[in-house]
Protein backbone atom coordinates (compact mmCIF):
# COMPACT_ATOMS: atom_id res chain seq x y z
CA UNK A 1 36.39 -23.81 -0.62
CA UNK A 2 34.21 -22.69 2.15
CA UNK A 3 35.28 -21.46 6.01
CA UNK A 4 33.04 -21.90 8.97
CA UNK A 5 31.56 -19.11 11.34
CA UNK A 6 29.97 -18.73 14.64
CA UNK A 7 26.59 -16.36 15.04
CA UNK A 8 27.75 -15.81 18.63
CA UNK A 9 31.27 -14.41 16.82
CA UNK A 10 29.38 -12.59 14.33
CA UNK A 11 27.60 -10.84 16.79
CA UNK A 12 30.21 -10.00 19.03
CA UNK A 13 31.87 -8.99 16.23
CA UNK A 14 29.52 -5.91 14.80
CA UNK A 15 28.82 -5.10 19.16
CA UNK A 16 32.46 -4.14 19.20
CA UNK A 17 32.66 -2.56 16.12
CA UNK A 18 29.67 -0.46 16.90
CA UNK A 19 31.46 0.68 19.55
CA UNK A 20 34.45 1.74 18.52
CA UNK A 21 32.99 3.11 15.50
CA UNK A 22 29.18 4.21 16.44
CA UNK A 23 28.50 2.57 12.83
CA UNK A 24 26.66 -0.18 11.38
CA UNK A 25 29.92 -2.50 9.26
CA UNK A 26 29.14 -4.26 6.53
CA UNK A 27 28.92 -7.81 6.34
CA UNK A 28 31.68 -8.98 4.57
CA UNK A 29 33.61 -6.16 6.63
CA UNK A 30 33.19 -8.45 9.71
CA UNK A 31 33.71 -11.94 8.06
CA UNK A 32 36.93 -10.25 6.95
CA UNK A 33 37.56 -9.08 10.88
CA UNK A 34 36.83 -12.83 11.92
CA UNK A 35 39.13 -14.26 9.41
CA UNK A 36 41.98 -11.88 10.05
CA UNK A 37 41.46 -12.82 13.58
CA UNK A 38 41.46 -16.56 13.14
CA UNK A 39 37.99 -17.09 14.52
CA UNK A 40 36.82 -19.70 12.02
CA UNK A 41 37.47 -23.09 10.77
CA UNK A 42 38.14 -24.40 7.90
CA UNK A 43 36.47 -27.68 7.94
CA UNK A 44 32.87 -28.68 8.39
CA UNK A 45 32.22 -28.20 12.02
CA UNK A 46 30.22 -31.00 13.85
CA UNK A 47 26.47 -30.72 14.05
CA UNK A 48 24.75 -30.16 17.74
CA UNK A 49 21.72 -32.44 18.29
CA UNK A 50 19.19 -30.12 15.83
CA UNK A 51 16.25 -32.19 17.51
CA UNK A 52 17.21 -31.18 20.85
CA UNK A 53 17.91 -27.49 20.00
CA UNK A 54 14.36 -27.30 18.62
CA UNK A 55 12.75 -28.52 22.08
CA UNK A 56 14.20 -25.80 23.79
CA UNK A 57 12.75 -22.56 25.09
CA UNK A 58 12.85 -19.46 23.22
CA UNK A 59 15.24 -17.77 25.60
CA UNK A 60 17.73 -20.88 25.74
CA UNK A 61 17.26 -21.56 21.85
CA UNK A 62 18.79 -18.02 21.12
CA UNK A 63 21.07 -18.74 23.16
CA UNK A 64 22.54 -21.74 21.82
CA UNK A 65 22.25 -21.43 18.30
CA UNK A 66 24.93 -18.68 19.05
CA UNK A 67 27.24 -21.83 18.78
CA UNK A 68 26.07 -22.81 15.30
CA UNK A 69 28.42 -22.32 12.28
CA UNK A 70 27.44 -20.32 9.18
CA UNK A 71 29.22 -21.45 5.87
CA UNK A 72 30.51 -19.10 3.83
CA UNK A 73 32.66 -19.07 0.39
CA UNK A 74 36.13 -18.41 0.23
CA UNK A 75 35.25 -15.46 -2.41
CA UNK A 76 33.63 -13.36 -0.15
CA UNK A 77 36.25 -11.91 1.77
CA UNK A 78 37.86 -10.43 -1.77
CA UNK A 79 34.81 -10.30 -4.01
CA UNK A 80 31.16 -9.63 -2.04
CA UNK A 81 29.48 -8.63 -4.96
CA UNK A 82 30.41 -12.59 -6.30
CA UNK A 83 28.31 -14.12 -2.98
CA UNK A 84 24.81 -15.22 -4.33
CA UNK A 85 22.20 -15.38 -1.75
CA UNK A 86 19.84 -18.28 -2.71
CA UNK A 87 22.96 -20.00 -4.51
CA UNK A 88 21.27 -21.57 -8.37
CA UNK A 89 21.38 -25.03 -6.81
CA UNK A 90 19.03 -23.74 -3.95
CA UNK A 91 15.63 -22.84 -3.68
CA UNK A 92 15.46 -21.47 -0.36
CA UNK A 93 17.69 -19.81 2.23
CA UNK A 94 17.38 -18.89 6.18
CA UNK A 95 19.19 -16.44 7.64
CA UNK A 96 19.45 -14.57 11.01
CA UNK A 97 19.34 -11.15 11.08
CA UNK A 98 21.92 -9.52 12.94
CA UNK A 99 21.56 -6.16 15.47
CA UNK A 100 23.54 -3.43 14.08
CA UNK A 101 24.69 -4.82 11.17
CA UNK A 102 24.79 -2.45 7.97
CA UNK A 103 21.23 -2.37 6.59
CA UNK A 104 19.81 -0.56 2.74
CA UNK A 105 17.37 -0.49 0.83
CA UNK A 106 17.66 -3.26 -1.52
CA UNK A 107 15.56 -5.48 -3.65
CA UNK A 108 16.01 -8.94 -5.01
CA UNK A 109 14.24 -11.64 -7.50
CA UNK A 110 13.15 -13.86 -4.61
CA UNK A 111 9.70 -13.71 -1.77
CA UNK A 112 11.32 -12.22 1.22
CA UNK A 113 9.96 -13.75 4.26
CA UNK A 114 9.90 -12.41 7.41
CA UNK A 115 9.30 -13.48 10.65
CA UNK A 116 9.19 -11.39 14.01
CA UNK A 117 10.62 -14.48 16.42
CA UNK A 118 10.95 -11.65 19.30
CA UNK A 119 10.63 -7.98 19.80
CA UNK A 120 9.76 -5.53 17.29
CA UNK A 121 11.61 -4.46 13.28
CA UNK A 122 11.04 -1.69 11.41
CA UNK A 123 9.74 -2.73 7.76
CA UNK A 124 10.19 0.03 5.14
CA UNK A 125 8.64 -0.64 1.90
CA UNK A 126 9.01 1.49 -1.38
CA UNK A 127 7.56 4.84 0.88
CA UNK A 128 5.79 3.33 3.73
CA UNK A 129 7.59 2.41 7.06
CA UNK A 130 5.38 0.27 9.19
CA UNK A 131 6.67 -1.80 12.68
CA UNK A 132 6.32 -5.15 12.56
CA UNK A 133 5.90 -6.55 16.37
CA UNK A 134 6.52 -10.29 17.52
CA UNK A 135 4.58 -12.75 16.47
CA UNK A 136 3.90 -10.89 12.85
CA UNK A 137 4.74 -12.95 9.50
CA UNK A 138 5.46 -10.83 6.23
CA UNK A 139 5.89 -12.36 2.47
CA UNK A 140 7.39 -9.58 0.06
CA UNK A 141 6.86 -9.93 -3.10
CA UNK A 142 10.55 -9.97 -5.32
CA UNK A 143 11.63 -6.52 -7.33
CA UNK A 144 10.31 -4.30 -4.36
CA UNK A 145 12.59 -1.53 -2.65
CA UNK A 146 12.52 -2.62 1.06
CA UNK A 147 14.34 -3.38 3.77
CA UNK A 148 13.88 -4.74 7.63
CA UNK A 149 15.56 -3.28 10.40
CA UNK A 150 15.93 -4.76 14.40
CA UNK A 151 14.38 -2.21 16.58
CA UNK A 152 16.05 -3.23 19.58
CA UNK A 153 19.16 -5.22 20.97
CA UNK A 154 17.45 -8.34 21.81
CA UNK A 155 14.94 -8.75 18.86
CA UNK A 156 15.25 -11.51 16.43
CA UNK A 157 13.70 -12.34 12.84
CA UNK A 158 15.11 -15.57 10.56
CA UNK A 159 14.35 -13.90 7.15
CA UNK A 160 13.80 -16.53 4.24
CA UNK A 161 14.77 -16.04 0.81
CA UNK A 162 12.50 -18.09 -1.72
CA UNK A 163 12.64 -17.85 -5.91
CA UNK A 164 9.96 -17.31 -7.45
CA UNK A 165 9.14 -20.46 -8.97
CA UNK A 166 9.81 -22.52 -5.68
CA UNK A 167 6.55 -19.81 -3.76
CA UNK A 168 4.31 -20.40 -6.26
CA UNK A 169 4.79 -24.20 -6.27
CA UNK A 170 4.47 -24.24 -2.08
CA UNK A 171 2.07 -21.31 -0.94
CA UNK A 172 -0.30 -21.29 -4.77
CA UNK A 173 -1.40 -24.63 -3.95
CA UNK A 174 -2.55 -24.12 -0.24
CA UNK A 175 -5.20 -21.57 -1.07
CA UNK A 176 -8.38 -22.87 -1.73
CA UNK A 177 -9.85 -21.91 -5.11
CA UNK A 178 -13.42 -20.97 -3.81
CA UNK A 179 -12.25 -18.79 -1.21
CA UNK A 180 -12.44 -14.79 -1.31
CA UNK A 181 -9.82 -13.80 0.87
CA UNK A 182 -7.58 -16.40 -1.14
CA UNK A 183 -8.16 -14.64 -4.49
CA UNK A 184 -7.10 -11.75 -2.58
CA UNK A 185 -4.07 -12.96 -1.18
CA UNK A 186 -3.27 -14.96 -5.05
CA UNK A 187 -3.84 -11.54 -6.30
CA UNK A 188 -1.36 -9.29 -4.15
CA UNK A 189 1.03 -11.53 -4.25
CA UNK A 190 1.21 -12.88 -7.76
CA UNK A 191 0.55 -9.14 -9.69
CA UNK A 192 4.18 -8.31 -10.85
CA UNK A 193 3.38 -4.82 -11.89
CA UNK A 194 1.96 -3.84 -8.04
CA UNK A 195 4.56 -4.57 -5.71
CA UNK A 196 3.19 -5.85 -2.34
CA UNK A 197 3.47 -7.42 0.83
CA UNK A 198 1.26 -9.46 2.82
CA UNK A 199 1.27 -9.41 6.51
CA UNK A 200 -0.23 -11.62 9.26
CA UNK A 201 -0.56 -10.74 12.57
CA UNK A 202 -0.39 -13.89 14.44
CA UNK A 203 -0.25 -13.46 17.83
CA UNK A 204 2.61 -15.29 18.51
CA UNK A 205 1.24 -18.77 17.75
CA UNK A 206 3.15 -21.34 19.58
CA UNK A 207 2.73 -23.85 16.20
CA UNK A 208 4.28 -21.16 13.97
CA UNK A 209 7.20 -20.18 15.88
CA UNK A 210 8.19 -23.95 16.54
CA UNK A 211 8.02 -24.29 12.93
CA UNK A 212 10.48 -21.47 12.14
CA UNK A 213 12.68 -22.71 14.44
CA UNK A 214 12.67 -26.04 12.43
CA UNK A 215 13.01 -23.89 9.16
CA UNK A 216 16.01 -22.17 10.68
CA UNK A 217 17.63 -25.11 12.31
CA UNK A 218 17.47 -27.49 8.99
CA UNK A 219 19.76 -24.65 7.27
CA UNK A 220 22.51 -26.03 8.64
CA UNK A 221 22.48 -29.64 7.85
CA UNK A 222 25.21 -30.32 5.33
CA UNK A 223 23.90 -33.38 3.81
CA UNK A 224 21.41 -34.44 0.40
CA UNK A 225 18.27 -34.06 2.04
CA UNK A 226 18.22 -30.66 3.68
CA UNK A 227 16.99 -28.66 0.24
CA UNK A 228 13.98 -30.99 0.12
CA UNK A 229 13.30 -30.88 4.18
CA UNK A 230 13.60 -26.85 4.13
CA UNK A 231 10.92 -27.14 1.40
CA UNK A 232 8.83 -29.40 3.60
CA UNK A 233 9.12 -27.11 6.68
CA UNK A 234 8.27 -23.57 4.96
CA UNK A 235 5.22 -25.96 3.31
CA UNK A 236 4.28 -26.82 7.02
CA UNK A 237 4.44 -23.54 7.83
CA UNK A 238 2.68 -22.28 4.87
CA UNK A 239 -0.37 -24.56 5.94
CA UNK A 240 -0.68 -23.61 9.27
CA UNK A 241 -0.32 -19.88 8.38
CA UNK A 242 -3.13 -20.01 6.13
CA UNK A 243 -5.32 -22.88 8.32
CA UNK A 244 -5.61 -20.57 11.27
CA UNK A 245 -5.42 -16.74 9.54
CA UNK A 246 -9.38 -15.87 10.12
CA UNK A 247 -8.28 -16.46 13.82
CA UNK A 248 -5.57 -13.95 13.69
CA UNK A 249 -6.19 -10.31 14.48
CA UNK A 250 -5.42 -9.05 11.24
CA UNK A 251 -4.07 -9.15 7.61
CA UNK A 252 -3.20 -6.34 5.67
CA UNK A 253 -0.84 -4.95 2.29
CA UNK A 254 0.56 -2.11 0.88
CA UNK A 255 -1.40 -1.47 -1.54
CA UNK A 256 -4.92 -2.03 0.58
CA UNK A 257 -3.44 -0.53 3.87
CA UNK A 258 -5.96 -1.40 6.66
CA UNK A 259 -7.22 -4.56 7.93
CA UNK A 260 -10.00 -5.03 4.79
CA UNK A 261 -10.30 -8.91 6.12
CA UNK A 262 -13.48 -8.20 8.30
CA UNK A 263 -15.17 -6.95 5.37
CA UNK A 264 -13.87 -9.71 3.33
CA UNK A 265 -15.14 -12.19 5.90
CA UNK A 266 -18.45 -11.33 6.13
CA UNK A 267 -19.24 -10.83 2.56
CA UNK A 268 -18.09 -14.10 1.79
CA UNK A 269 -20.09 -15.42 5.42
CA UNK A 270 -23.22 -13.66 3.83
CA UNK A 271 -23.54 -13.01 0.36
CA UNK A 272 -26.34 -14.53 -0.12
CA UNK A 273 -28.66 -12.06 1.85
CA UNK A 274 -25.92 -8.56 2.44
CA UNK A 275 -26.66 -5.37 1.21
CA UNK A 276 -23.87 -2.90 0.70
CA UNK A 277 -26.25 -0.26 2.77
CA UNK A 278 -26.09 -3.10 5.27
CA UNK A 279 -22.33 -3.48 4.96
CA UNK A 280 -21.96 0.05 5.20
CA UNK A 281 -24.27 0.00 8.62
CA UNK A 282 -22.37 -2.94 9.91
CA UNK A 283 -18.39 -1.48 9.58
CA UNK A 284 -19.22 2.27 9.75
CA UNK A 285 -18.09 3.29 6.17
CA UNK A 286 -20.04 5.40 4.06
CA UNK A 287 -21.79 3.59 0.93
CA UNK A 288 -19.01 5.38 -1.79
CA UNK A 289 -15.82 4.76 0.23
CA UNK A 290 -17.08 0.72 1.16
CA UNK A 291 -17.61 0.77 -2.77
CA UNK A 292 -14.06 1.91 -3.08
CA UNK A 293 -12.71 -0.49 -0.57
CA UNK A 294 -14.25 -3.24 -2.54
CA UNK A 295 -13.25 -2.64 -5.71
CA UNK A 296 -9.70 -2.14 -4.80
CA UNK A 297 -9.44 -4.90 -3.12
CA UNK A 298 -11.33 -7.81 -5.27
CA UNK A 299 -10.95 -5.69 -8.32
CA UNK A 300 -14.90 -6.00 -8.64
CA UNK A 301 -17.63 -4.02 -8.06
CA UNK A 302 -20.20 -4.69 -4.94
CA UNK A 303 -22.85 -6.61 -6.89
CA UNK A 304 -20.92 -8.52 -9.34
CA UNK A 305 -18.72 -9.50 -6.86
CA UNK A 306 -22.02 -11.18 -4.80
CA UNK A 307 -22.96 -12.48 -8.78
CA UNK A 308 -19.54 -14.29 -8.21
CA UNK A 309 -20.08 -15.84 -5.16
CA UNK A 310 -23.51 -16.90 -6.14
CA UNK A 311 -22.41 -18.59 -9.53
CA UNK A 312 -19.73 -20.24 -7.49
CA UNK A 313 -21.76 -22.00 -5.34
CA UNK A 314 -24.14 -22.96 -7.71
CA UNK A 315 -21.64 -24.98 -9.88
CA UNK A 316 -21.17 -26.80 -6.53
CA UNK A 317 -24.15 -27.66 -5.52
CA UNK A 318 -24.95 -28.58 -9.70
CA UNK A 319 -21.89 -30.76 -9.68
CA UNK A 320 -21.77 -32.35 -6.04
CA UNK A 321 -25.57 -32.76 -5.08
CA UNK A 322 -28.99 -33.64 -6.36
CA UNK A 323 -30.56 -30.55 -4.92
CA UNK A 324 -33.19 -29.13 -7.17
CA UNK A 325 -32.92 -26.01 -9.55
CA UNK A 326 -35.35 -24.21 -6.98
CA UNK A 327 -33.36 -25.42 -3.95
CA UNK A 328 -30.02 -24.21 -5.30
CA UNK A 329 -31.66 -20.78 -5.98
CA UNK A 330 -32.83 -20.46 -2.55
CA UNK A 331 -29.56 -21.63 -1.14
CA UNK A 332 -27.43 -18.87 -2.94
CA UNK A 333 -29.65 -16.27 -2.41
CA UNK A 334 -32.14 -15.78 -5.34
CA UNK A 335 -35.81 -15.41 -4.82
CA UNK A 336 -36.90 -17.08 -7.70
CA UNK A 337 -35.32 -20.30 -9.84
CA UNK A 338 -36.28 -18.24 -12.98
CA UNK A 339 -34.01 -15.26 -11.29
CA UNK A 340 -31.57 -17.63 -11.40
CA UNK A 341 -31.64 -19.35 -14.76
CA UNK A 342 -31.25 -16.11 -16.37
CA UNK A 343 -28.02 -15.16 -14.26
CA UNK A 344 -26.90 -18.51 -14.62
CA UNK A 345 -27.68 -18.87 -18.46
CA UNK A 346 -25.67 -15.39 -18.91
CA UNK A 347 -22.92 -15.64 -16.85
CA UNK A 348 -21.90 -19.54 -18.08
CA UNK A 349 -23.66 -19.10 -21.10
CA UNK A 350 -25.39 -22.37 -20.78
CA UNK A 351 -28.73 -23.33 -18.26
CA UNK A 352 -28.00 -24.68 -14.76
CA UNK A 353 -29.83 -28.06 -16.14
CA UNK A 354 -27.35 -28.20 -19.17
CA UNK A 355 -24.66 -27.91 -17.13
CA UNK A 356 -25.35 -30.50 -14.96
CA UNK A 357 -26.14 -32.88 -17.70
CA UNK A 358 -22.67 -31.76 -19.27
CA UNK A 359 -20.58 -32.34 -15.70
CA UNK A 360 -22.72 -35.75 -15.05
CA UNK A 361 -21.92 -37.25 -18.72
């Protein structure tokens, strides 16, 4: 058996708690204040027009979904520790984070997901506390001490919970395989024994936040499709994150700290001709330090890193065009085809012709 709460009750709720206390309550503490009180049904409330809600402006949307009903078990109110989060039929829950309410540091086995609808939140992560500012999207990887705090009355963040599995089946997929900066997000992301985040900075993209409001509206459908539509909204949001993040002023991680993307970027933009003591000229980093920034954040060294690229796009051009061994060597950056035979020949242990022969049989 389930009972039915309001946001706008919940909120009032912890405001006049907080003041009569000057602490943060715990959750369940106020579910159990709004069921002692009798604000709450128990029956499945009727559904607003979700379409119409989604139309509105941000101001008015905040406003109304005040009126929208949270479902919650029964259990709760004598048992919190029994309330499971992403419930084992689920793969995916929305929530709205509430000002004032009791916040820890926690961890979890899901991707936390985190976005900064308006104002500014304070996200503390194993020993780094960063602010996270409107408009900013953050995926935490599961197992990681953090926790997200509102910085100010009238901010607001929908935080998504996502298992494991359910990420790697949406956002894996998106990345492109021959991309740099996607090896580098696959990598932060997907390396259990490095906890991480990965933050976007995106400038408050009107496309994005009209998705999470979609996201956060479909939550409270009650019917057979809604697991499946949440899925196809956080993969709609997935895709434009990633489309449009070169535009975006900045990524960056725990582990990597500053915005590495630019550096990223243009190695990938020039490999074919960059130096590192070009590199180094270009961003103002001394030759040893760039070296370090490389390596920590492809895991490779300068120059086979640039080998990479090279052999990359020379299986492309091999498999998808007629271009000759010479042209292909020019293309990626050689100065002579027999330059690049040997590379080739070592690296796939097999000639550039062979392999095309191989792919065209």
């Amino acid at each position: 058996m389930d009972f039915y709460v309001t946001i706008g009750d919940i909120k009032d709720t912890i405001h006049t708690y907080w003041n009569a206390h000057q602490a943060s309550p715990k959750f369940p503490e106020i579910l159990n204040i709004l069921y002692e009180n009798k604000k709450y049904l128990d029956y499945e409330p009727v559904l607003p027009d979700i379409g119409a809600l989604a139309r509105l402006d941000d101001d008015s949307f905040l406003s109304e979904i005040r009126k929208l009903y949270f479902r919650f078990p029964y259990t709760i109110l004598s048992d919190p520790d029994s309330f499971d989060v992403v419930p084992p039929t689920s793969h995916i829950a929305v929530f709205h984070q509430f000002w004032r309410s009791y916040s820890f540091i926690h961890l979890h086995d899901c991707f936390e997901i985190n976005y900064v609808f308006k104002g500014e939140c304070e996200l503390t992560f194993l020993d780094e506390k960063r602010i996270l500012k409107e408009g900013d999207f953050c995926i935490i990887s599961p197992y990681t001490n953090h926790n997200v705090t509102l910085l100010t009355e009238d901010s607001q963040i929908f935080p998504v919970l996502l298992k494991e599995k359910t990420f790697s089946e949406i956002f894996f997929p998106l990345l492109p395989e021959d991309n740099l900066l996607s090896d580098f997000f696959r990598r932060i992301l997907s390396d259990k024994s490095e906890p991480n985040y990965l933050l976007f900075q995106t400038s408050g993209s009107l496309e994005i936040r009209d998705l999470m409001k979609r996201l956060f509206l479909e939550n409270f459908r009650q019917d057979k499709y809604v697991s499946q539509n949440l899925i196809h909204w956080l993969y709609l949001l997935f895709s434009s994150i990633l489309r449009d993040y070169q535009t975006y002023s900045q990524f960056s991680s725990y582990k990597t700290g500053p915005d590495y993307a630019p550096i990223l970027r243009y190695i990938q933009n020039h490999y074919t001709t960059i130096t590192l003591t070009e590199l180094s000229k270009i961003f103002h980093y001394s030759i040893p330090y760039l070296s370090k920034i490389i390596k920590d954040t492809t895991d490779k060294n300068f120059v086979t890193l640039v080998r990479d690229l090279k052999m990359r796009d020379a299986v492309r051009y091999l498999e998808k065009t007629k271009l000759s061994m010479e042209e292909i060597s020019i293309r990626i950056g050689y100065n002579s085809e027999d330059h690049f035979y040997r590379v080739f020949s070592a690296f796939y242990g097999i000639s550039p012709l062979q392999y095309r022969k191989k792919k065209q049989t």
